[in-house]
C-alpha atoms as a PDB file:
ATOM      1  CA  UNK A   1      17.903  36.577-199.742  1.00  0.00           C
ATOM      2  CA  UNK A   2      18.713  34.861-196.903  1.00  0.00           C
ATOM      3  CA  UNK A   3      17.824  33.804-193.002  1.00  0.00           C
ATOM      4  CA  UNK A   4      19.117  36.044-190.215  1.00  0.00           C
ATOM      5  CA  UNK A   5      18.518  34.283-187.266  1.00  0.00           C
ATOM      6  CA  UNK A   6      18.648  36.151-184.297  1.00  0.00           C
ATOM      7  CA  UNK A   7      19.545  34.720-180.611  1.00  0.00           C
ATOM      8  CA  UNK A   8      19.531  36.471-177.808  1.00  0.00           C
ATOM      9  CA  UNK A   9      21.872  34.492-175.231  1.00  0.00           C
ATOM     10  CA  UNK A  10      20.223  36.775-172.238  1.00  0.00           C
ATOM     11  CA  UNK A  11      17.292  34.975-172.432  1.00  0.00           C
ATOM     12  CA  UNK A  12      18.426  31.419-173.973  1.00  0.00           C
ATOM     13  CA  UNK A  13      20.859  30.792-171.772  1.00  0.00           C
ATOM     14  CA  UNK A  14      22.049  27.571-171.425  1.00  0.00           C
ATOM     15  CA  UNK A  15      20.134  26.319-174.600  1.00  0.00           C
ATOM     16  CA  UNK A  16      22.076  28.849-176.728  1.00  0.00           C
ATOM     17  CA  UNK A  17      24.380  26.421-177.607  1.00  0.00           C
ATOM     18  CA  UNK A  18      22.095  23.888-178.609  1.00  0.00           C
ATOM     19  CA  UNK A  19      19.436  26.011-180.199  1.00  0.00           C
ATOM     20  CA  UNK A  20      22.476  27.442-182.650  1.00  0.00           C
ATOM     21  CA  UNK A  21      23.215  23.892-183.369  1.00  0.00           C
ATOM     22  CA  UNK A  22      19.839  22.970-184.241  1.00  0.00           C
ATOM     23  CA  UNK A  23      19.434  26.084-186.259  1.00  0.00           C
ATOM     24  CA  UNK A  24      22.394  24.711-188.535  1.00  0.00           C
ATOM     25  CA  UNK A  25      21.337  21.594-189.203  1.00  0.00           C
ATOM     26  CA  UNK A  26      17.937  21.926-189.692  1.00  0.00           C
ATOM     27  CA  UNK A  27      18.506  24.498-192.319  1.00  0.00           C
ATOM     28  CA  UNK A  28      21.297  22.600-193.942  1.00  0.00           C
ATOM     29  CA  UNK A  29      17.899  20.110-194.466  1.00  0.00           C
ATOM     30  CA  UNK A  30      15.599  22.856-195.630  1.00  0.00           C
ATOM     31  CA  UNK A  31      18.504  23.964-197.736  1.00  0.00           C
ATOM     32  CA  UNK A  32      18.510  27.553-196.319  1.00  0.00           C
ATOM     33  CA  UNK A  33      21.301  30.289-196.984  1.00  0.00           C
ATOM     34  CA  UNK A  34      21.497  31.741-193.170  1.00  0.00           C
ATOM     35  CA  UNK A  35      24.005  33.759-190.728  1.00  0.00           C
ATOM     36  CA  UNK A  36      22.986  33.855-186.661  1.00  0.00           C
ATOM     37  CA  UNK A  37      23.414  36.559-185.019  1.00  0.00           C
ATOM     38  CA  UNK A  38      24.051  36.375-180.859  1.00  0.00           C
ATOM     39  CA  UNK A  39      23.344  38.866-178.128  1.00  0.00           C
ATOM     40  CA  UNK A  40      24.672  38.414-175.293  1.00  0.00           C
ATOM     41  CA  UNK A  41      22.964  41.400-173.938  1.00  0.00           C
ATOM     42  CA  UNK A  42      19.739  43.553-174.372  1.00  0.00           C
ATOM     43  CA  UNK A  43      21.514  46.243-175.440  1.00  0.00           C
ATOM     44  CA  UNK A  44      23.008  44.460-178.072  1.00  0.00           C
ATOM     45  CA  UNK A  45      19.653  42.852-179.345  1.00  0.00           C
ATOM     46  CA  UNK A  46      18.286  46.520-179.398  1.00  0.00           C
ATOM     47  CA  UNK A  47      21.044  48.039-181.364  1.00  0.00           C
ATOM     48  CA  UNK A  48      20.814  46.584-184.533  1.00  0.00           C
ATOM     49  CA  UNK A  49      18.221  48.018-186.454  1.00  0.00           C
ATOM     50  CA  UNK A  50      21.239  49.960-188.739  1.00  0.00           C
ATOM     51  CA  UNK A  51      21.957  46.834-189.919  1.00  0.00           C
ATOM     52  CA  UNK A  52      18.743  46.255-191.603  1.00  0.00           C
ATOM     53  CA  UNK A  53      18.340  49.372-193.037  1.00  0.00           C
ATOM     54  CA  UNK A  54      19.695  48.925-196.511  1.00  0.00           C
ATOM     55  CA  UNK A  55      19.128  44.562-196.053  1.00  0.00           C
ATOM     56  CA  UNK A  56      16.748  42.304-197.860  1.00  0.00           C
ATOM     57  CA  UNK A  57      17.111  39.197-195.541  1.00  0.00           C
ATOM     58  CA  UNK A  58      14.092  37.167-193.447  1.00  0.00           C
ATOM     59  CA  UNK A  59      14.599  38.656-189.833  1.00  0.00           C
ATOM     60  CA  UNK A  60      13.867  35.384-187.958  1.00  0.00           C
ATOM     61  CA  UNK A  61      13.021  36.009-183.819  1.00  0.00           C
ATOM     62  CA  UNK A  62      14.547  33.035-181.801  1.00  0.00           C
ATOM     63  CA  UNK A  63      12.074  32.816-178.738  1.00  0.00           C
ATOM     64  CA  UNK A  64       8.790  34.478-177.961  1.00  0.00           C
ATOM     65  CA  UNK A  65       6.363  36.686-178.827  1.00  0.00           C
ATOM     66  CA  UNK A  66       8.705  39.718-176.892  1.00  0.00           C
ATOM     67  CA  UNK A  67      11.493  38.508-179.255  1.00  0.00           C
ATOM     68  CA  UNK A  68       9.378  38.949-182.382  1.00  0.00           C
ATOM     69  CA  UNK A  69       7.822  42.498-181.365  1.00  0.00           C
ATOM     70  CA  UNK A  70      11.432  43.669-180.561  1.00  0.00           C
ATOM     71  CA  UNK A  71      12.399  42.582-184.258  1.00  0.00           C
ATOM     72  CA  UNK A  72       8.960  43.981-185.722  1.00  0.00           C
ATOM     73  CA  UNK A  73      10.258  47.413-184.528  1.00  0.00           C
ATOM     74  CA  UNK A  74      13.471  46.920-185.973  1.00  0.00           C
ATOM     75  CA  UNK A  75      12.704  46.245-189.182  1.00  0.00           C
ATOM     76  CA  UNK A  76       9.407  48.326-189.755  1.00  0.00           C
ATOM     77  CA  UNK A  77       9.569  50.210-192.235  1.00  0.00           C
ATOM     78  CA  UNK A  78      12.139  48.013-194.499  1.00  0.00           C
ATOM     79  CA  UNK A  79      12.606  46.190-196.892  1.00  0.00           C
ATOM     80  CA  UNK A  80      13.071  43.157-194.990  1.00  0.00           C
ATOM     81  CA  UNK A  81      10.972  40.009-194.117  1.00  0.00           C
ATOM     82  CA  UNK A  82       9.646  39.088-190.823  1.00  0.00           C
ATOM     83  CA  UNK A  83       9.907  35.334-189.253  1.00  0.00           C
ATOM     84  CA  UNK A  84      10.421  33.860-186.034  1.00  0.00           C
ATOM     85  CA  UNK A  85      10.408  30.338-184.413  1.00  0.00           C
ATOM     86  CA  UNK A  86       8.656  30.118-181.253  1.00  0.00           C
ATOM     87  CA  UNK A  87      10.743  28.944-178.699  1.00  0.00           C
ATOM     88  CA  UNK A  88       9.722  31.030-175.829  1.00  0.00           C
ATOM     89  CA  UNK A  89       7.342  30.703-172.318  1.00  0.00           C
ATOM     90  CA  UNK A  90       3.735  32.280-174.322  1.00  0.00           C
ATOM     91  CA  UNK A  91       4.406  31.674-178.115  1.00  0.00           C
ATOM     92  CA  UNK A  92       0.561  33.046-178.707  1.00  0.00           C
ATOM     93  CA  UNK A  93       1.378  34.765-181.738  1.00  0.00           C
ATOM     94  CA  UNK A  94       2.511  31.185-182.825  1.00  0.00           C
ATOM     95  CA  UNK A  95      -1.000  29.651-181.922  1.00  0.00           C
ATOM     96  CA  UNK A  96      -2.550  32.412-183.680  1.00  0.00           C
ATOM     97  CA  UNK A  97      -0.452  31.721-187.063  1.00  0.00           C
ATOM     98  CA  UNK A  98      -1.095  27.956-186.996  1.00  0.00           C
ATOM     99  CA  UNK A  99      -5.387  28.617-186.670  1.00  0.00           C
ATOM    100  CA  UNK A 100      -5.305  30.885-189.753  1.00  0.00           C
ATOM    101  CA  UNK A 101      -2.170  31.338-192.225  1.00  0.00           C
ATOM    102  CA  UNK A 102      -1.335  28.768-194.273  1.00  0.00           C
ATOM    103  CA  UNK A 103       2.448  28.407-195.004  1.00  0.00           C
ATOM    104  CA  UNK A 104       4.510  31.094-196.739  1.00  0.00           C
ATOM    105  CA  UNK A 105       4.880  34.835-197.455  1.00  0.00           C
ATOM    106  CA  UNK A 106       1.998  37.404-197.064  1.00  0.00           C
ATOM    107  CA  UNK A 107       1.795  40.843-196.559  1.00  0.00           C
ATOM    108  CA  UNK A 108       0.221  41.238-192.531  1.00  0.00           C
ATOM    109  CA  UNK A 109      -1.490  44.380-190.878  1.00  0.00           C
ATOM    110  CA  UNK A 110       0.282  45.554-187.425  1.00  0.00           C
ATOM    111  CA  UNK A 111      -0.894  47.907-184.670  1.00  0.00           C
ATOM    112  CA  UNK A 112       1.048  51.562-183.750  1.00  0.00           C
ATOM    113  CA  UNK A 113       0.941  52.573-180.185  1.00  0.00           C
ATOM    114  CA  UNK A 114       2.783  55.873-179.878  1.00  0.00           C
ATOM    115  CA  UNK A 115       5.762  55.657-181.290  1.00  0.00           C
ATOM    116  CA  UNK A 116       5.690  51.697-180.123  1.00  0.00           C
ATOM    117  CA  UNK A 117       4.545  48.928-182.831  1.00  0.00           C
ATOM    118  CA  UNK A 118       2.907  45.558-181.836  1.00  0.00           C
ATOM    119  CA  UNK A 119       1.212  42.395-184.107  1.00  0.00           C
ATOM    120  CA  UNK A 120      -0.340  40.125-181.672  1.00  0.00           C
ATOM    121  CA  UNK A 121      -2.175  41.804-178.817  1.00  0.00           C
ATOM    122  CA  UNK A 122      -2.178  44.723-176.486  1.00  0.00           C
ATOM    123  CA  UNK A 123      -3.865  44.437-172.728  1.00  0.00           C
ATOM    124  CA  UNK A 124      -4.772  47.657-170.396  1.00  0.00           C
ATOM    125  CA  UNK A 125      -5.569  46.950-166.403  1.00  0.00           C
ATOM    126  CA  UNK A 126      -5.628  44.126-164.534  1.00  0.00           C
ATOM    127  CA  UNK A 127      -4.149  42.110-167.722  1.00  0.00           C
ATOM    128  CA  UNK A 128      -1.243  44.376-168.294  1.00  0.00           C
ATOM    129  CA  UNK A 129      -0.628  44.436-164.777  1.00  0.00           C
ATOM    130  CA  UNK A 130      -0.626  40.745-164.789  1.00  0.00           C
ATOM    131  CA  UNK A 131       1.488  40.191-168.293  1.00  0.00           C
ATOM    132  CA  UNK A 132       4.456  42.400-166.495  1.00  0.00           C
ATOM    133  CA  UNK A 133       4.540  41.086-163.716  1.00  0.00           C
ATOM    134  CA  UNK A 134       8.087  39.652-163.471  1.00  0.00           C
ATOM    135  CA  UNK A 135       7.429  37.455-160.158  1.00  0.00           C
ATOM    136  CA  UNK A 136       5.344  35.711-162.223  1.00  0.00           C
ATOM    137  CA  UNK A 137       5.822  35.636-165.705  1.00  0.00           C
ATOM    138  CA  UNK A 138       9.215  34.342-166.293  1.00  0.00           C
ATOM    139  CA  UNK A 139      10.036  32.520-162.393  1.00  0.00           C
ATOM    140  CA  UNK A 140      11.297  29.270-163.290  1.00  0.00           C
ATOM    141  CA  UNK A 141      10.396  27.784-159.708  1.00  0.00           C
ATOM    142  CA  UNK A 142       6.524  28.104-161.050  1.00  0.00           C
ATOM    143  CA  UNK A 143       5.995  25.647-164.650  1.00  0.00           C
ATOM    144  CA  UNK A 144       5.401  27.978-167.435  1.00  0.00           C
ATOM    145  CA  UNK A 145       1.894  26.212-168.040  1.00  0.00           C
ATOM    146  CA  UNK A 146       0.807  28.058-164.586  1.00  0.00           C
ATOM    147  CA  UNK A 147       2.865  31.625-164.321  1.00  0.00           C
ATOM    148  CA  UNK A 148      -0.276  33.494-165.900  1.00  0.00           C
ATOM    149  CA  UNK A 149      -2.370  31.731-163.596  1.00  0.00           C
ATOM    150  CA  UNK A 150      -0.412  32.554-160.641  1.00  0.00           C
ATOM    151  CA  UNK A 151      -0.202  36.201-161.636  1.00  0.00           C
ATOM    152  CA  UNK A 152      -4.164  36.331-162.282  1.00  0.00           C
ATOM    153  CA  UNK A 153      -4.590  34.768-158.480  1.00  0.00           C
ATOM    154  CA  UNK A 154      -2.191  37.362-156.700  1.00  0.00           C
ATOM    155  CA  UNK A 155      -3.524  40.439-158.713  1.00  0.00           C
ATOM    156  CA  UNK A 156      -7.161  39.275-158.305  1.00  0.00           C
ATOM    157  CA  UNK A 157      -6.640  39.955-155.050  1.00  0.00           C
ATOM    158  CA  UNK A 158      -4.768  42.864-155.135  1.00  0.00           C
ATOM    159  CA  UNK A 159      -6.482  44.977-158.306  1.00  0.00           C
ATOM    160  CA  UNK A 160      -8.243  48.580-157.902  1.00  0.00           C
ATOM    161  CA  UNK A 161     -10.322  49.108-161.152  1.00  0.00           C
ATOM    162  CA  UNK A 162      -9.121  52.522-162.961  1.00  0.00           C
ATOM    163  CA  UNK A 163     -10.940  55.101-164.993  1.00  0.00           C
ATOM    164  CA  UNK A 164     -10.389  55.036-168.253  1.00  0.00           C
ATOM    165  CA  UNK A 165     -11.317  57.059-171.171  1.00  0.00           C
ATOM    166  CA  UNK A 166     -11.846  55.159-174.762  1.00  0.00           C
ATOM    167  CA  UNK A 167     -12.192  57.336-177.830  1.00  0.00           C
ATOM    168  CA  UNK A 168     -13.582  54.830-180.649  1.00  0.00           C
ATOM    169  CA  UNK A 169     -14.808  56.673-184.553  1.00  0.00           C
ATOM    170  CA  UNK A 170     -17.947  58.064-182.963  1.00  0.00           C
ATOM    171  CA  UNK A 171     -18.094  56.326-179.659  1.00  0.00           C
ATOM    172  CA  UNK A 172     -16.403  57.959-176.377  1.00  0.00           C
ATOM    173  CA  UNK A 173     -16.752  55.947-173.455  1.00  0.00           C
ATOM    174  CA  UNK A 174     -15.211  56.813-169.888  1.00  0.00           C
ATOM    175  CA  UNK A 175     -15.659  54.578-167.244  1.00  0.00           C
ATOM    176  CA  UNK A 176     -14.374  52.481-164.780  1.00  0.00           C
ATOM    177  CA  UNK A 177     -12.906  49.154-166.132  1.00  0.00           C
ATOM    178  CA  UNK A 178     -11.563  45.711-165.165  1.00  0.00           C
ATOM    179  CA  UNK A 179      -9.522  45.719-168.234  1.00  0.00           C
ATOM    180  CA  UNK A 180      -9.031  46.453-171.567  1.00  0.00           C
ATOM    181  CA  UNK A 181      -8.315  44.364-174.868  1.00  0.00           C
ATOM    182  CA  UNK A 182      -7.072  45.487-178.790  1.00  0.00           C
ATOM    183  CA  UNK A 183      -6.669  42.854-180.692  1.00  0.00           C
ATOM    184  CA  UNK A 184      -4.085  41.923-184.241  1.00  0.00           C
ATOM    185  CA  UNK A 185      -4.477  38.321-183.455  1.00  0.00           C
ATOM    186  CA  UNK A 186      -6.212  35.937-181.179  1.00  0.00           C
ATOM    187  CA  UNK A 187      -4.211  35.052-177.621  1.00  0.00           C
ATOM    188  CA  UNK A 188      -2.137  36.317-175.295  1.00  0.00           C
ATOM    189  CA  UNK A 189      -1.120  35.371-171.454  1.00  0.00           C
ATOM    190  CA  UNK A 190       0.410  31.399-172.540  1.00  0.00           C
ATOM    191  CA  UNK A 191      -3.311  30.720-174.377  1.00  0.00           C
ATOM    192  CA  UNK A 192      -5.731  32.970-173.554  1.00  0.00           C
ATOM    193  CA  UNK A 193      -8.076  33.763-176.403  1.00  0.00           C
ATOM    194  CA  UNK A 194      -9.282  37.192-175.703  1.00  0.00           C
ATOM    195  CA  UNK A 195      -9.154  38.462-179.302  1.00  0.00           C
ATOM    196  CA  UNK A 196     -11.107  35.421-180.737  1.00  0.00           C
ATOM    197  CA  UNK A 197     -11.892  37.014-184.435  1.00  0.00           C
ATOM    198  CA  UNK A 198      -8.823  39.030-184.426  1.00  0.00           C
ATOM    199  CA  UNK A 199      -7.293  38.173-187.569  1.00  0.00           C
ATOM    200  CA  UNK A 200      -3.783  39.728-188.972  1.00  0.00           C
ATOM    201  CA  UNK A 201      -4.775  40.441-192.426  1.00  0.00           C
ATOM    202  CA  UNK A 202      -8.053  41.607-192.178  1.00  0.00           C
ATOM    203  CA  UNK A 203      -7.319  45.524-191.286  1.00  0.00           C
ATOM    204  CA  UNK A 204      -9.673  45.666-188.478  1.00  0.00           C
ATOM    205  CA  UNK A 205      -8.798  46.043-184.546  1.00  0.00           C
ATOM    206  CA  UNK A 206     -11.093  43.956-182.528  1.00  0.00           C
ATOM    207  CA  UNK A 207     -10.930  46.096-179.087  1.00  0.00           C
ATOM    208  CA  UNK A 208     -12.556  44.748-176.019  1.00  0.00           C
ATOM    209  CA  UNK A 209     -14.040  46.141-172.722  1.00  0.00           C
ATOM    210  CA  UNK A 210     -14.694  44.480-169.801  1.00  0.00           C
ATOM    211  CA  UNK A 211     -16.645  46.940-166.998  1.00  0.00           C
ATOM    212  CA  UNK A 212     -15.805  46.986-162.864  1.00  0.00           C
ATOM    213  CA  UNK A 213     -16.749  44.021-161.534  1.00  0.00           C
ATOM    214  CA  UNK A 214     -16.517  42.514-157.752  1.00  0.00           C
ATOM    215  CA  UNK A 215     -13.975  40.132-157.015  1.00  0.00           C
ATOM    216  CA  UNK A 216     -15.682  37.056-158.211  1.00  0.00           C
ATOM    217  CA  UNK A 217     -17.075  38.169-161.175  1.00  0.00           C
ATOM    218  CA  UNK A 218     -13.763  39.499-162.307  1.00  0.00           C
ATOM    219  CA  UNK A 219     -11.854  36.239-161.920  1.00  0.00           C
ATOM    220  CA  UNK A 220     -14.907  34.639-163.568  1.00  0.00           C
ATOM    221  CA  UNK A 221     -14.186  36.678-166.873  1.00  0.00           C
ATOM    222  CA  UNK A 222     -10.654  36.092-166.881  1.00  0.00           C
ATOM    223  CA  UNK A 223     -10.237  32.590-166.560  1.00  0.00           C
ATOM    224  CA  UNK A 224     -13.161  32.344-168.984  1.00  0.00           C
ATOM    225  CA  UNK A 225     -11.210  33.803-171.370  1.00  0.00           C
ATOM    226  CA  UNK A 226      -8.898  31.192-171.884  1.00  0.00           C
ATOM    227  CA  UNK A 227     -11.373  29.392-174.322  1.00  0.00           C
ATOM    228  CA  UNK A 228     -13.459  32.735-175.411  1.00  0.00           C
ATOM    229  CA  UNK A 229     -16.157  32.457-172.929  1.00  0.00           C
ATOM    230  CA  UNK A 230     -15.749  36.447-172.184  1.00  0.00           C
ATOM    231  CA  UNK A 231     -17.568  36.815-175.364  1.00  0.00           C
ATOM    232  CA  UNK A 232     -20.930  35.686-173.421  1.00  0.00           C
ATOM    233  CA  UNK A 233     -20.323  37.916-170.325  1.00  0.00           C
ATOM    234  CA  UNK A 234     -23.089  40.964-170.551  1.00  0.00           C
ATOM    235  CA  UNK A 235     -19.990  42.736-168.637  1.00  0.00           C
ATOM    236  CA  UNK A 236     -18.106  42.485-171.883  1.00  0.00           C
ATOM    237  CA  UNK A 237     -18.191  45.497-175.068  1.00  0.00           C
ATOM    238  CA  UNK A 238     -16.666  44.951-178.201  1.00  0.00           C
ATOM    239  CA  UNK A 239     -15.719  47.798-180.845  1.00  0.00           C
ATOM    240  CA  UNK A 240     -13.972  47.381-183.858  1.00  0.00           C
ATOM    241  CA  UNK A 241     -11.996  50.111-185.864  1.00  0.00           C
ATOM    242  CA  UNK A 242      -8.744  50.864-187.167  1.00  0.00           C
ATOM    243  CA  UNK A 243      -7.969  53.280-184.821  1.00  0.00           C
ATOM    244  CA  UNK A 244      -8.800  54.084-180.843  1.00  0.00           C
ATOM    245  CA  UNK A 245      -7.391  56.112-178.084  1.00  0.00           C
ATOM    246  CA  UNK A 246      -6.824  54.945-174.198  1.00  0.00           C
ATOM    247  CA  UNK A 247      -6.222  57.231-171.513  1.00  0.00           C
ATOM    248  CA  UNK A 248      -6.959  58.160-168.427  1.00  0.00           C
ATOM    249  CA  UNK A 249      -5.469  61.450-165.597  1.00  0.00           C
ATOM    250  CA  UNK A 250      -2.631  59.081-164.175  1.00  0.00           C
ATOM    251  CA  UNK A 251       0.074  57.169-166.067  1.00  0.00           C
ATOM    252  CA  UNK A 252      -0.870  53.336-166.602  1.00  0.00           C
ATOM    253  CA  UNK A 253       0.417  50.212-167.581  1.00  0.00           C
ATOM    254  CA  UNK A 254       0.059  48.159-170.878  1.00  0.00           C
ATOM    255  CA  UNK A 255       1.481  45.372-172.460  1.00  0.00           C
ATOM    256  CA  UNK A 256       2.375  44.816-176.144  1.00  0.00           C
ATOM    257  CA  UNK A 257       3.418  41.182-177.375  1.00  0.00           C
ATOM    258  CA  UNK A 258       5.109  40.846-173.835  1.00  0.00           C
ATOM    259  CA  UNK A 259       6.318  44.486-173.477  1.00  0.00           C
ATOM    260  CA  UNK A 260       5.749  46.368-171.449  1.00  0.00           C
ATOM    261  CA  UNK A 261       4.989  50.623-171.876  1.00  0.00           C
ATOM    262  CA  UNK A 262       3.290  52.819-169.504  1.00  0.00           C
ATOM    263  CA  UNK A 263       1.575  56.458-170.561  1.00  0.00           C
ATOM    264  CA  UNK A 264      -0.747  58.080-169.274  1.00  0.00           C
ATOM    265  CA  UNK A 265      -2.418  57.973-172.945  1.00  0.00           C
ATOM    266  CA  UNK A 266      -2.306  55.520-175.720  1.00  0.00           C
ATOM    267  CA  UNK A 267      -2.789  56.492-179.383  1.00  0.00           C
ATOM    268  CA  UNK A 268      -2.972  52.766-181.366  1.00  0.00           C
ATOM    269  CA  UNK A 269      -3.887  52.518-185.387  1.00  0.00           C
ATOM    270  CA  UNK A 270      -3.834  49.952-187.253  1.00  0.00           C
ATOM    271  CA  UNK A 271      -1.508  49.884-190.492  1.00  0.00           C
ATOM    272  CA  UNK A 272      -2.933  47.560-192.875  1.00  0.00           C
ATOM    273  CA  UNK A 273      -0.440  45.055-194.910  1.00  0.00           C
ATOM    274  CA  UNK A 274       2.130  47.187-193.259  1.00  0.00           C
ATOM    275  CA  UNK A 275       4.841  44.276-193.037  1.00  0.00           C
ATOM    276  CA  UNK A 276       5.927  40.979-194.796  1.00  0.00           C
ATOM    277  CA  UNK A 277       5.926  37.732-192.584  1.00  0.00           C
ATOM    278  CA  UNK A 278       7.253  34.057-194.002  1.00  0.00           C
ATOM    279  CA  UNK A 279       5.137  31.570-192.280  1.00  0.00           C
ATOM    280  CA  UNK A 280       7.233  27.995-192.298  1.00  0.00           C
ATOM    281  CA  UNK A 281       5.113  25.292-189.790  1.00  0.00           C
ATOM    282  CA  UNK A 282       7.234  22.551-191.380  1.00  0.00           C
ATOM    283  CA  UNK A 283      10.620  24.561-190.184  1.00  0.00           C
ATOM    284  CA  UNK A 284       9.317  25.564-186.891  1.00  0.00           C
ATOM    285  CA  UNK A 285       7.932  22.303-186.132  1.00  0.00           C
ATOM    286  CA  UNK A 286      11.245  20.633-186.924  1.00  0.00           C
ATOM    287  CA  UNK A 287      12.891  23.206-184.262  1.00  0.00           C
ATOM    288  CA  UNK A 288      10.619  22.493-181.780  1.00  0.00           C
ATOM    289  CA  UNK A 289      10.548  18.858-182.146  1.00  0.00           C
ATOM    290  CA  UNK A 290      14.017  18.443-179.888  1.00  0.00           C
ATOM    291  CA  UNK A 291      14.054  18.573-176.366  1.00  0.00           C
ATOM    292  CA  UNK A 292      16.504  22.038-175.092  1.00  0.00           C
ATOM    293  CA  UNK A 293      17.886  21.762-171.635  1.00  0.00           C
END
């Protein structure tokens, strides 16, 4: 078995070279048998799921947590091993990891959304609308610390609450809402920690609800998220299940791990232990110990 390391030079760039040199050395230190594999396009970096069909390898994502669910849905459903080192503008699936696994190989629950899978978090309304927004998200003239603020200003501003129809076990709730949350892991949005007891091997989806609020309220509950403080917000409904529907009479947006889909309704179900992921802090931490320009 052995480390496929996956770069994709489209969103690299310039650090390509460097972050394929790193990769070398520090697994000539960790003694690890490895081959990288470069995109230079997205088309490329979506076309190889063939290639892991009959492979027992550890899939390793080079960037963030949209690099990891593009691999997930590549090699769901094989026999190979997911990995990944952070090296990307939200890494939350990475803060996640380093609060609850300790280092190694486990068997981890993910999260179907159509024909779509995810392992961190999915976001409905203003948050979706937020996460894909590309002025924001990934423009290099704002510091990556302060592009999910940035977004959360301009579409505070800008947001028209939705109706939306949530189909829970027993509960059916259709209503107007700010946003809502389902939850594999803890953060999203560069450290947000809206799913705060989502954990990725415990087969339960925490899901999340926040109701129409005015324009102050709203930004109140969002930036409070960013250390849990939703959690105390009597606007706020929590569910948990293993499986939920979100819909509503006009197509909207959501956003899976950084991707972005848009239905009109969402079928998501948890899969328990559904996937294999190698956990290495002392690796990634040696990664992201040198400075890429």
């Amino acid at each position: 078995m052995k480390y496929i390391y996956l770069v994709n030079r489209f969103n690299l760039k310039d650090k390509t070279a460097q972050i394929v040199e790193q990769l070398k050395k520090a697994s000539e230190e960790f003694g690890r048998s490895y081959e990288i594999v470069i995109s230079d396009t997205v088309k490329e970096a979506l076309d190889l799921k063939d290639r892991f069909q009959e492979t027992e390898d550890i899939v390793t994502a080079i960037g963030g947590d949209g690099s990891i669910n593009n691999i997930l849905n590549q090699i769901v459903g094989t026999k190979n091993i997911l990995s990944y080192i952070p090296i990307g503008t939200g890494n939350d699936f990475y803060r996640a990891n380093l609060e609850d696994l300790e280092d190694g190989i486990r068997d981890v629950d993910i999260i179907r959304i159509n024909d779509r899978y995810f392992i961190n978090v999915a976001c409905f309304g203003i948050d979706a609308d937020i996460a894909n927004d590309e002025k924001f998200i990934h423009n290099r003239f704002i510091p990556e610390s302060m592009r999910y603020n940035a977004g959360v200003v301009y579409h505070f501003l800008t947001y028209k609450p939705r109706k939306i129809k949530i189909e829970c076990g027993d509960r059916v709730i259709e209503k107007e809402l700010t946003t809502a949350i389902v939850g594999n892991a803890k953060y999203y949005g560069g450290g947000y920690k809206v799913s705060p007891y989502g954990k990725i091997d415990d087969g339960i989806m925490e899901i999340y609800l926040v109701d129409r609020l005015n324009k102050a309220k709203m930004a109140n509950i969002i930036l409070s998220m960013k250390n849990a403080g939703h959690l105390k917000n009597p606007a706020l409904h929590s569910l948990t299940g293993n499986k939920v529907i979100i819909s509503s009479d006009q197509p909207f947006g959501a956003n899976i791990d950084g991707e972005t889909l848009r239905s009109d309704r969402f079928e998501l179900e948890l899969i328990p232990k559904a996937i294999k992921l190698d956990f290495d802090r002392k690796f990634i931490e040696r990664m992201r110990s040198v400075k890429y320009k």
